[in-house]
N, C-alpha and C. Protein backbone atom coordinates (compact mmCIF):
# COMPACT_ATOMS: atom_id res chain seq x y z
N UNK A 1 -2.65 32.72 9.32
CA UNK A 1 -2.39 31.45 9.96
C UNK A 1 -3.45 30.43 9.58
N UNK A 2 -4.74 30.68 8.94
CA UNK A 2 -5.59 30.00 9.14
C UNK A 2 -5.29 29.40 7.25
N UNK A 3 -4.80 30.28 6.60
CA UNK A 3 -4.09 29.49 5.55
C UNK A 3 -3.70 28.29 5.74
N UNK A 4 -3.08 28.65 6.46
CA UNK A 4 -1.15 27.54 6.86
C UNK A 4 -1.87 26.30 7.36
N UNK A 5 -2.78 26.57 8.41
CA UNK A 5 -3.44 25.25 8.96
C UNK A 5 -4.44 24.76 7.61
N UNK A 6 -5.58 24.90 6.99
CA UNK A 6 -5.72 24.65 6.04
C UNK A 6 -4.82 23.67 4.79
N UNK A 7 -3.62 24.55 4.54
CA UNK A 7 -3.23 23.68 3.61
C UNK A 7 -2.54 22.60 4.37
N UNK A 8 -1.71 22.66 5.19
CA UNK A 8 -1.24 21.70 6.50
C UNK A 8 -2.74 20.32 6.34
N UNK A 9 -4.07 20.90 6.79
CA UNK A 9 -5.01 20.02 6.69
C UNK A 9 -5.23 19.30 5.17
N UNK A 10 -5.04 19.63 4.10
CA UNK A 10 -5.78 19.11 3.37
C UNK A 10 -4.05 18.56 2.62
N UNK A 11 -3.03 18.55 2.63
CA UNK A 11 -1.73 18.01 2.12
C UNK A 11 -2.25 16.62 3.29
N UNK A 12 -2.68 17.10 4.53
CA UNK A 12 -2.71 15.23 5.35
C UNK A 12 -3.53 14.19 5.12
N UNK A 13 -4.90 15.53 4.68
CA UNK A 13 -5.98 14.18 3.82
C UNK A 13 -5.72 13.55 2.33
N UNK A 14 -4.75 14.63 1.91
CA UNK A 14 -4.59 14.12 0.33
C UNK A 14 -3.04 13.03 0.88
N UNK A 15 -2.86 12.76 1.46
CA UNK A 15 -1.91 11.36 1.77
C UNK A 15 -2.46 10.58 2.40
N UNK A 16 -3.49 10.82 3.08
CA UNK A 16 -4.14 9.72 3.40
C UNK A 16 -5.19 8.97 3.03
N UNK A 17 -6.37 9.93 2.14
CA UNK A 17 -7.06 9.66 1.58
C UNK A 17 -7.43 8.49 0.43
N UNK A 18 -7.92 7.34 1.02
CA UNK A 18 -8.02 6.09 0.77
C UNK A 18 -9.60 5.68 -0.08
N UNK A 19 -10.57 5.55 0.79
CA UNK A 19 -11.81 4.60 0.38
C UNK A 19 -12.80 6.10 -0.93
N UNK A 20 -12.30 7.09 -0.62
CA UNK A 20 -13.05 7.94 -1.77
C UNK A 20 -12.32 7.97 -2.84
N UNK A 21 -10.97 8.13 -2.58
CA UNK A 21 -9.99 8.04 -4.15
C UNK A 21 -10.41 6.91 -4.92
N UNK A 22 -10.34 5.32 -3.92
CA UNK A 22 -10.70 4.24 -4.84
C UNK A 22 -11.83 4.10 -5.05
N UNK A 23 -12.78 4.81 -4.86
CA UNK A 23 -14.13 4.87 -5.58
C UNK A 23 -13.97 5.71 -6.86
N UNK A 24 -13.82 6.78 -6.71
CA UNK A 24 -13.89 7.84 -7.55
C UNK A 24 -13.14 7.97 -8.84
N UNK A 25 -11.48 6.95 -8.74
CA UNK A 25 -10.24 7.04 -9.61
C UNK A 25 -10.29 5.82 -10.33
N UNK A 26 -10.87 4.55 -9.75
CA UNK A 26 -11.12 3.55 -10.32
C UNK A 26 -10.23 3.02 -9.72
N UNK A 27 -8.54 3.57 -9.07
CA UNK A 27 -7.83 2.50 -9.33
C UNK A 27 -7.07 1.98 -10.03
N UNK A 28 -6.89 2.63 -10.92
CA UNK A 28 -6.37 2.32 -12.16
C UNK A 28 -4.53 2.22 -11.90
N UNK A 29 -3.81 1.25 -12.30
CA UNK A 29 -2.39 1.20 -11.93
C UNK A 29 -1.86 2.11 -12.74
N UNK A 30 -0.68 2.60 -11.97
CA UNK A 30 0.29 3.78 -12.77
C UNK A 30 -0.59 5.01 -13.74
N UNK A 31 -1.97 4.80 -13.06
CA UNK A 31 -2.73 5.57 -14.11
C UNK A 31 -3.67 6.61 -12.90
N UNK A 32 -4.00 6.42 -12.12
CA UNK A 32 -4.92 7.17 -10.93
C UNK A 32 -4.67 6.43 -9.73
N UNK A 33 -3.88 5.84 -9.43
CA UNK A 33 -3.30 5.30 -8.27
C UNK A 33 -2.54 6.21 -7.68
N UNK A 34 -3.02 5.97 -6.11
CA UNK A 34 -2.70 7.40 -4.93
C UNK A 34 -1.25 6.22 -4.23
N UNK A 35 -0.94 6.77 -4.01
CA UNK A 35 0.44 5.87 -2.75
C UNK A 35 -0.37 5.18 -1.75
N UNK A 36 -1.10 5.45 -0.70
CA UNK A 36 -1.99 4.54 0.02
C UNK A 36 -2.23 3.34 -0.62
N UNK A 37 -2.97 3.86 -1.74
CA UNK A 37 -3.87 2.82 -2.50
C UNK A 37 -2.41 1.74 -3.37
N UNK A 38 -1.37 2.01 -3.40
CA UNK A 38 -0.44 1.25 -3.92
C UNK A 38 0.03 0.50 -2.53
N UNK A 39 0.35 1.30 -1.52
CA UNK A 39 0.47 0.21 -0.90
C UNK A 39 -0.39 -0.50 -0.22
N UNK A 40 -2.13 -0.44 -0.52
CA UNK A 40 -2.64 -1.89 -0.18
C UNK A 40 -2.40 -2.90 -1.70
N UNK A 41 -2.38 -2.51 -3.07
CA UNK A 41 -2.44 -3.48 -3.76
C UNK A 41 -1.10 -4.05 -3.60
N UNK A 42 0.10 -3.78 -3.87
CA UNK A 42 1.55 -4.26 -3.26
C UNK A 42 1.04 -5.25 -2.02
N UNK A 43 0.78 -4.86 -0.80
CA UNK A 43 0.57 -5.81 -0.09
C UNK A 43 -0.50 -7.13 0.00
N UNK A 44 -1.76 -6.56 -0.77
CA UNK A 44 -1.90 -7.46 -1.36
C UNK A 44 -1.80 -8.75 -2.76
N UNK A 45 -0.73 -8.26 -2.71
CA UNK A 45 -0.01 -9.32 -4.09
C UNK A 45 1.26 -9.74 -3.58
N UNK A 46 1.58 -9.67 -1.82
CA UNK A 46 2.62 -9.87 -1.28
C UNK A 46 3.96 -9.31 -2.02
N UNK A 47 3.70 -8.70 -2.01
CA UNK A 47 5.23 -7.65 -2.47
C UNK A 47 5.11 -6.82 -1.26
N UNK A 48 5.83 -7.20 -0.15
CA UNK A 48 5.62 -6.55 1.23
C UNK A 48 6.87 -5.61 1.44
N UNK A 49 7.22 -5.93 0.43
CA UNK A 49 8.83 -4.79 0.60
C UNK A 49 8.63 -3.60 -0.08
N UNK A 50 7.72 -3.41 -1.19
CA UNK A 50 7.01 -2.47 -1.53
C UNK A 50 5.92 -1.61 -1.04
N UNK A 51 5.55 -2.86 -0.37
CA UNK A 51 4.53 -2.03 0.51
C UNK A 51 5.00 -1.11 1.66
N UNK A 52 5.83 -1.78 2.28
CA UNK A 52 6.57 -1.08 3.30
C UNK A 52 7.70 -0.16 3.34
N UNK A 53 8.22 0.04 1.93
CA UNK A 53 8.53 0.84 1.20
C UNK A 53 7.80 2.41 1.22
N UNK A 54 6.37 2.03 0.51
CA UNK A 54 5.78 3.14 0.00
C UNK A 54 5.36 4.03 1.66
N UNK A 55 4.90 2.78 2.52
CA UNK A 55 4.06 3.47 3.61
C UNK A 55 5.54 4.15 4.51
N UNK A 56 7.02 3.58 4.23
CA UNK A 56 7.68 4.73 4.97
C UNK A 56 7.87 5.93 3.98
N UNK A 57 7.85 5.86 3.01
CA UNK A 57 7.42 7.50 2.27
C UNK A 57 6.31 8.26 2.48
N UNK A 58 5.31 7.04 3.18
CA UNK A 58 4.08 8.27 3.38
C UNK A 58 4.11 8.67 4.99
N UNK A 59 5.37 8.21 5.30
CA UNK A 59 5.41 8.36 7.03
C UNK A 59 6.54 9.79 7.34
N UNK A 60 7.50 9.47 6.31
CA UNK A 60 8.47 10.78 5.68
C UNK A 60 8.01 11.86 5.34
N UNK A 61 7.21 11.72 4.56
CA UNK A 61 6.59 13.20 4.05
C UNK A 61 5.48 13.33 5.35
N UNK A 62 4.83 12.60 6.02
CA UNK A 62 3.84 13.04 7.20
C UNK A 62 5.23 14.07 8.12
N UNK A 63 5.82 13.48 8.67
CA UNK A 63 6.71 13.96 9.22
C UNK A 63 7.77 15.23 8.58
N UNK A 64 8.13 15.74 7.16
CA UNK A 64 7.92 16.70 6.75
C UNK A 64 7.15 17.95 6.79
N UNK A 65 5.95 17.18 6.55
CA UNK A 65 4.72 18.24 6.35
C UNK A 65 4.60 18.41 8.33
N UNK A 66 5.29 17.89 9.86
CA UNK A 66 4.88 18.44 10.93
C UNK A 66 6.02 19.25 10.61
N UNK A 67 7.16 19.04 10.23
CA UNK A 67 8.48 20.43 10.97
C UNK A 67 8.29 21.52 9.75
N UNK A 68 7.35 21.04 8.64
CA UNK A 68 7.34 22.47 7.96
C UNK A 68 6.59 23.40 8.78
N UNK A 69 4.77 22.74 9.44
CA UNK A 69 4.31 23.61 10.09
C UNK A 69 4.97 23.94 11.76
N UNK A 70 5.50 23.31 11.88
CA UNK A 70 6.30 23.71 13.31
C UNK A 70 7.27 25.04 12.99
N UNK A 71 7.77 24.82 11.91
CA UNK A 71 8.90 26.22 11.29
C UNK A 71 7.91 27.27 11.35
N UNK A 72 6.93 27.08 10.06
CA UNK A 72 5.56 28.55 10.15
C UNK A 72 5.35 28.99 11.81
N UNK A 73 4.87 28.18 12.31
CA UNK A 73 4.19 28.44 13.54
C UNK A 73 5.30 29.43 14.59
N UNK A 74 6.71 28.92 14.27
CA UNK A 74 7.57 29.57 15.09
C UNK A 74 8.04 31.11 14.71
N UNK A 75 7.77 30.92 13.23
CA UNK A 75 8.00 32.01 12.32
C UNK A 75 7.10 33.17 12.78
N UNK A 76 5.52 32.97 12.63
CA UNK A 76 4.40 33.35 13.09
C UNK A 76 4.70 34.07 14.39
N UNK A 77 4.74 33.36 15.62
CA UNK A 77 4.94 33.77 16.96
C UNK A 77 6.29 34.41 17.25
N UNK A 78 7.33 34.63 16.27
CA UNK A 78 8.64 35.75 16.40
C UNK A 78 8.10 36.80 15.94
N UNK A 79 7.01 36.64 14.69
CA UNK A 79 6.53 38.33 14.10
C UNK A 79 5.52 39.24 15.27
N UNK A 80 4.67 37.95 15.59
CA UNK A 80 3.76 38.25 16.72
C UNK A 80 4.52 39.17 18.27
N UNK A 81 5.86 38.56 18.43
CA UNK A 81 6.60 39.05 19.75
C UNK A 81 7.20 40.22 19.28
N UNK A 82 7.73 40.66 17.89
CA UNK A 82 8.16 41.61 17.58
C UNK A 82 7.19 42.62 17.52
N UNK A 83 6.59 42.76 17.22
CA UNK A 83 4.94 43.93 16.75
C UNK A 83 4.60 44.13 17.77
């Protein structure tokens, strides 16, 4: 279980993960650009339909990544009641 939470943790920082990527990646368009980081440059170049675009894909897959671990977790606690 301590897998499952783990990768659960680090799939939420790698979508959210903002001010170290754009240090570290440069930034670079279509080249080391994270989705966060696209949708602040989109919004800031007013392309707000893009922006709001990208951030409901990063709100989709957040919400993915809870009912995948909600499935494990239930999965987990049927093996646990069986044994």
């Amino acid at each position: 279980m301590g897998i499952t939470y783990g990768v659960i943790l680090t799939n939420a920082r790698a979508m959210g993960e903002f001010g170290a990527v754009s240090v570290v990646s440069g930034n670079i368009a279509k080249k080391t650009q994270t989705l966060p980081l696209f949708v602040e440059d989109a919004y800031k170049q007013y392309a707000t339909q893009a922006a709001f675009s990208a951030a409901v894909v990063l709100g989709l897959l957040a919400v993915v990544t809870l009912v995948l671990k909600e499935i494990l977790e239930r999965k987990t606690r049927i093996k646990e009641v069986e044994e």
